[in-house]
Protein backbone atom coordinates (compact mmCIF):
# COMPACT_ATOMS: atom_id res chain seq x y z
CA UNK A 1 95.23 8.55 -26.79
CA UNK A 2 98.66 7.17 -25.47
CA UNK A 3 97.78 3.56 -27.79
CA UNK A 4 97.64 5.70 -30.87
CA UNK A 5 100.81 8.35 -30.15
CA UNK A 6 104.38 8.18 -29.42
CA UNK A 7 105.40 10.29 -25.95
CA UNK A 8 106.62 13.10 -27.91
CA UNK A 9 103.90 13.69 -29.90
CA UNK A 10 101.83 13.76 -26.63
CA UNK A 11 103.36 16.28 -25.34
CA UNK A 12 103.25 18.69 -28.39
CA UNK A 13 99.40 18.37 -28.52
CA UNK A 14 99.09 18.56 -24.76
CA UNK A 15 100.98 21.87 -25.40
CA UNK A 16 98.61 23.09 -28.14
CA UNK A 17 95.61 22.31 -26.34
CA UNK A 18 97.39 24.23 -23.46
CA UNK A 19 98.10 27.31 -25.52
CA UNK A 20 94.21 27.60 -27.27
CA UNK A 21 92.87 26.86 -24.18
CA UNK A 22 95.19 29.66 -22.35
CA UNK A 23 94.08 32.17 -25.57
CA UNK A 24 90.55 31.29 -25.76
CA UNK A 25 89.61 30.89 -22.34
CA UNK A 26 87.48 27.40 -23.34
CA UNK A 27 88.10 23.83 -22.73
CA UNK A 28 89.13 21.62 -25.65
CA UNK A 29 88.30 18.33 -25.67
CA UNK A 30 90.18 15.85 -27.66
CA UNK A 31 88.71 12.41 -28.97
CA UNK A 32 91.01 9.98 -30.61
CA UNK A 33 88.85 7.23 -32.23
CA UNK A 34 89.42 3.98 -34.11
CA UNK A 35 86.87 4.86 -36.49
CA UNK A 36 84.54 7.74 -36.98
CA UNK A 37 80.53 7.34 -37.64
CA UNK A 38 79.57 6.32 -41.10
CA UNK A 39 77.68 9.08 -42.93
CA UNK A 40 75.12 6.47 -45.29
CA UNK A 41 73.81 10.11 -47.20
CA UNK A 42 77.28 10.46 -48.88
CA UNK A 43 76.79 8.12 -51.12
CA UNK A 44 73.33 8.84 -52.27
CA UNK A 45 74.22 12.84 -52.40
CA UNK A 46 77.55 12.00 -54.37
CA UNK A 47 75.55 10.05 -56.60
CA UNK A 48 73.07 12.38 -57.53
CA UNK A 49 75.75 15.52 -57.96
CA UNK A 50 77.84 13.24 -60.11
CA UNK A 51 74.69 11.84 -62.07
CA UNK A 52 73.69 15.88 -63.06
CA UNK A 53 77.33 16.78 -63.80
CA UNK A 54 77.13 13.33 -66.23
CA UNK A 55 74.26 14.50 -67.90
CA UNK A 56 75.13 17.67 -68.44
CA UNK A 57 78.70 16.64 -70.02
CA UNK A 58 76.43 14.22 -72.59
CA UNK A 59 74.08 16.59 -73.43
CA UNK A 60 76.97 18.54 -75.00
CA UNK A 61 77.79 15.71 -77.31
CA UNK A 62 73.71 14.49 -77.64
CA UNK A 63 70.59 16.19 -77.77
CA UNK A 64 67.75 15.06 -75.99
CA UNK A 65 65.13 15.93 -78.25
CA UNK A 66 62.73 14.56 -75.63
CA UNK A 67 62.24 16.37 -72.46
CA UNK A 68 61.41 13.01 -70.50
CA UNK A 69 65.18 11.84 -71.43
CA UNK A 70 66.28 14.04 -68.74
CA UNK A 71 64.65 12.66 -65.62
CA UNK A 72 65.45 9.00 -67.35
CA UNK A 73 69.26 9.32 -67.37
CA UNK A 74 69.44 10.93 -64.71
CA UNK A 75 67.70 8.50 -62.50
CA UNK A 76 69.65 5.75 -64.29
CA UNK A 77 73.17 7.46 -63.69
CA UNK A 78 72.01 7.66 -60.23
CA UNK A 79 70.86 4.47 -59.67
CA UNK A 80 74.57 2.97 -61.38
């Protein structure tokens, strides 16, 4: 933690985690990291919220007079 902070900001978290610890009666451990652990479903979920929302905003202007054009954009939004 002392590579990533200046001395001053140290010491105000070291008196935070002081104070919660003092109210709470837990421990608090803090991690300072250079990175954090990729989350690979973010993508996929984004991608398939954003692909319904897209479909829905184009069926207001088209119609799909087909019921199988649903699934079809859908997947292909998706899979853009």
């Amino acid at each position: 933690m002392r590579k990533f902070m200046l001395q001053e900001d140290i010491g105000i978290v070291e008196n935070r985690l002081k104070e919660f610890e003092a109210k709470t009666g837990c421990d608090l451990l803090l991690v300072v990291t250079n990175a954090s652990d990729p989350y690979p479903g973010a993508t996929w979920r984004f991608a398939v919220v954003a692909s319904f929302l897209i479909t829905l905003v184009f069926t207001y202007y088209l119609e799909f007079h087909q019921a199988w054009l649903w699934p079809v954009f859908m997947t292909g939004t998706t899979l853009l």
